[in-house]
N, C-alpha and C. Protein backbone atom coordinates (compact mmCIF):
# COMPACT_ATOMS: atom_id res chain seq x y z
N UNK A 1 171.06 233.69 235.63
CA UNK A 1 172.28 233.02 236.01
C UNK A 1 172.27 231.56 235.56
N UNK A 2 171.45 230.68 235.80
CA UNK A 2 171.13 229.63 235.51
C UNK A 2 171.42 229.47 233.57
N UNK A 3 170.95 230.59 232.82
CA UNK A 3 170.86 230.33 231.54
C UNK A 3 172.32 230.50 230.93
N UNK A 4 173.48 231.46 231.63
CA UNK A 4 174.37 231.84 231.89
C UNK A 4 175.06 230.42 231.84
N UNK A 5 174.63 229.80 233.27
CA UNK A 5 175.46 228.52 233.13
C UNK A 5 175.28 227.41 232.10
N UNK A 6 174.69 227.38 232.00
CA UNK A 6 173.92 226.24 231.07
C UNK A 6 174.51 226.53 229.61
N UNK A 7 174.82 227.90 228.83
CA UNK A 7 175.19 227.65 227.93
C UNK A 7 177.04 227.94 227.97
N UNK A 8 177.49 228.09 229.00
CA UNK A 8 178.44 227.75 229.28
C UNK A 8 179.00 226.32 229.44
N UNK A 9 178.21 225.58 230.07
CA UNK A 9 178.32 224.38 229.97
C UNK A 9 178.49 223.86 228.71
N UNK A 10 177.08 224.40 227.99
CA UNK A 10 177.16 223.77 226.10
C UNK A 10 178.51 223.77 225.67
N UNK A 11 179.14 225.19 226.21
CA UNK A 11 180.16 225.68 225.40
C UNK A 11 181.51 224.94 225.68
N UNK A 12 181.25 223.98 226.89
CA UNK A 12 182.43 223.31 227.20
C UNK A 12 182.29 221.92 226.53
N UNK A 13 181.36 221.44 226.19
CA UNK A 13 180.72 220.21 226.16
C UNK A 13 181.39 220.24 224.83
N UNK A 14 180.67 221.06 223.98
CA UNK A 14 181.02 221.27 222.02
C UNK A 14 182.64 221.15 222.17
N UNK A 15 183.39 221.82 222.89
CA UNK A 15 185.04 222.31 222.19
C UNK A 15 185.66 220.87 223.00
N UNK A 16 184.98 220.43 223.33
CA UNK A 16 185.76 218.81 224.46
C UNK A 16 185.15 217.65 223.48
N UNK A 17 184.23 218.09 222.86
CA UNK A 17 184.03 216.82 221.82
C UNK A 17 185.03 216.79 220.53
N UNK A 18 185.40 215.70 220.33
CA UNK A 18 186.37 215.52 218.83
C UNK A 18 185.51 215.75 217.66
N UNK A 19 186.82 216.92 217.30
CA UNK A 19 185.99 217.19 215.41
C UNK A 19 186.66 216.60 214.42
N UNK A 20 186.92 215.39 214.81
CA UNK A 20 188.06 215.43 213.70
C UNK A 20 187.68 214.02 212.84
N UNK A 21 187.91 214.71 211.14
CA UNK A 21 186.69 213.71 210.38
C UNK A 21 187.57 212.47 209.84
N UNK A 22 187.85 211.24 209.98
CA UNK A 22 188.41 210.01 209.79
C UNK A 22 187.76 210.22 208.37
N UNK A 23 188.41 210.28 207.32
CA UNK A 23 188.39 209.91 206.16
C UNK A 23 189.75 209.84 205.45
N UNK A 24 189.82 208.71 204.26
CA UNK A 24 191.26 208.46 203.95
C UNK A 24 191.34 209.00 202.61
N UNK A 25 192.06 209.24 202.16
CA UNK A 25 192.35 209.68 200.56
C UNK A 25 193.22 208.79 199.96
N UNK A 26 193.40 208.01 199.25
CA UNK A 26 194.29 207.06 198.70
C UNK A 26 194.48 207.68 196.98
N UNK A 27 195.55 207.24 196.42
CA UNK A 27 195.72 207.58 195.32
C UNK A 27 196.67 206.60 195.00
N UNK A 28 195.51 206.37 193.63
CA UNK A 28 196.90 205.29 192.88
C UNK A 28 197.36 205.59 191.47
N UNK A 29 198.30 205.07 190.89
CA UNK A 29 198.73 205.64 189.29
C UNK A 29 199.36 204.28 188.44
N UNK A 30 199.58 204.46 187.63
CA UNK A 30 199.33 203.23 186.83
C UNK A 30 200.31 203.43 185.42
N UNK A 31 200.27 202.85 184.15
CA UNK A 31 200.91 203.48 183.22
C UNK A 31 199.42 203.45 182.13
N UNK A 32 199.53 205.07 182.12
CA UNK A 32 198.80 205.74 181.07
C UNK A 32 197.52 206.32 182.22
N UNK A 33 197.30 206.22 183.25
CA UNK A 33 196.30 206.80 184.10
C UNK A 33 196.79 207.30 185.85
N UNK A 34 195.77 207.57 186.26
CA UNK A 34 195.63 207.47 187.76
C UNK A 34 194.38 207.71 188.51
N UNK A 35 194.24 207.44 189.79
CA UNK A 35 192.82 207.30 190.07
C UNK A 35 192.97 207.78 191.54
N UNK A 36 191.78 207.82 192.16
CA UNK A 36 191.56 208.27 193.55
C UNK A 36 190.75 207.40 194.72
N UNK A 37 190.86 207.91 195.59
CA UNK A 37 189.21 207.19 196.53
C UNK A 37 189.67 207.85 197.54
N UNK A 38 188.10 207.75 197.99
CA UNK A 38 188.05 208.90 199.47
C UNK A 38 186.77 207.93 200.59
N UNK A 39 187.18 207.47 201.37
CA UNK A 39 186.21 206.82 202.75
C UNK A 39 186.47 206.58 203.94
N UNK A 40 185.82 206.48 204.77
CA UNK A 40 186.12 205.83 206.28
C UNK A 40 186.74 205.30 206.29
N UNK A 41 187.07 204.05 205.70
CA UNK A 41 187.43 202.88 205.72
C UNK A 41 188.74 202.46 204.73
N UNK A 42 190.14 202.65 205.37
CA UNK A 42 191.24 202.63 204.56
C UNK A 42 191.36 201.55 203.19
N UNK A 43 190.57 200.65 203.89
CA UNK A 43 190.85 199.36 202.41
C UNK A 43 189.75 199.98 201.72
N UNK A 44 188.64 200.25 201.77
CA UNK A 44 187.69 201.14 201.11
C UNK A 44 188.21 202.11 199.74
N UNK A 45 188.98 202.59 200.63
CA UNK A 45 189.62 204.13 199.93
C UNK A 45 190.26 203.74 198.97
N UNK A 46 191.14 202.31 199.56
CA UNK A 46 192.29 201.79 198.19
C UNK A 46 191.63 201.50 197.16
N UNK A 47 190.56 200.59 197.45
CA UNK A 47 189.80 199.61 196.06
C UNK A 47 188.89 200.64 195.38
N UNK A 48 188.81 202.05 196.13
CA UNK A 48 188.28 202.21 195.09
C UNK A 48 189.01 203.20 194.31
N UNK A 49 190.23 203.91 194.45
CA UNK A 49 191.68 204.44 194.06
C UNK A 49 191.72 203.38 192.89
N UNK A 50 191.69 202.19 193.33
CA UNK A 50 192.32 201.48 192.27
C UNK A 50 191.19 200.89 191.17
N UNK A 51 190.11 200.76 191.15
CA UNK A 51 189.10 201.02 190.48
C UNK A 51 189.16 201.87 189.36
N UNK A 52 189.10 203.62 190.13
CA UNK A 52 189.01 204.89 189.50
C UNK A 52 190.12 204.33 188.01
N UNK A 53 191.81 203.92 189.00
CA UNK A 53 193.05 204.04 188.20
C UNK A 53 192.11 202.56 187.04
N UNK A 54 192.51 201.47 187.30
CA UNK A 54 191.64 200.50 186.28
C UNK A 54 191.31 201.20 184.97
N UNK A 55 190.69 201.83 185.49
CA UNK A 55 189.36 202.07 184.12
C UNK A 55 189.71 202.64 183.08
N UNK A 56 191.26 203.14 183.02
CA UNK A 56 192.03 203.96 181.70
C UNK A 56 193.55 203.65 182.18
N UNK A 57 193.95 202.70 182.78
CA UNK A 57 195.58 202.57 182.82
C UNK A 57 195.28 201.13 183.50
N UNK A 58 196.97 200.63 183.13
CA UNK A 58 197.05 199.44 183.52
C UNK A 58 198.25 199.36 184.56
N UNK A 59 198.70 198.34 184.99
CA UNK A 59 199.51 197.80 186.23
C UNK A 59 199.09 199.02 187.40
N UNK A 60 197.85 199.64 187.91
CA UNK A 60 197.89 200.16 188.55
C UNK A 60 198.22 200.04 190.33
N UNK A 61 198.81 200.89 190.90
CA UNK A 61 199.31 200.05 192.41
C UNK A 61 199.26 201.91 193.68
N UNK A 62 198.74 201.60 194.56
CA UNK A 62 198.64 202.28 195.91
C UNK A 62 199.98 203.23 195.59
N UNK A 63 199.77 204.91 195.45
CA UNK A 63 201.27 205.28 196.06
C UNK A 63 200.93 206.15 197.30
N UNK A 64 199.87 206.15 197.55
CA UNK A 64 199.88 207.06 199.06
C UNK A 64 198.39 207.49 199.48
N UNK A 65 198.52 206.71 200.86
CA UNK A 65 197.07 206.82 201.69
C UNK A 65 197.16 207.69 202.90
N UNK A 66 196.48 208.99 203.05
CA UNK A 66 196.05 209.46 204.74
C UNK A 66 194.90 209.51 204.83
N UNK A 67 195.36 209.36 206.21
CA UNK A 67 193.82 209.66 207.07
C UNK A 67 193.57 211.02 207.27
């Protein structure tokens, strides 16, 4: 009974904890390219979206970030 409870308990403990994974996807585009980034950290995600875009297109700019 005891082991009964106990992983019942686990089982409440796991589905009451948050699964949910904070990462951002940003994407940027440019003329003649486009680029990506993926991190925790929203300004993260941009610079490096806009990095990726950089490196084969120019005037590149943010068109859409989620979390």
């Amino acid at each position: 009974m005891k082991l009964l409870g106990s992983v019942a308990f686990a089982a409440l403990v796991l589905t009451m904890m948050s699964s949910d994974a904070s990462a951002w996807y940003c994407r940027a585009y440019g003329n003649g390219g486009s680029g990506w980034g993926r991190s925790d950290s929203a300004s993260r995600a941009r610079s490096l979206a806009l990095y990726e875009c950089e490196k084969v297109a120019s005037y590149c700019r943010i068109r859409s970030c989620i979390p």
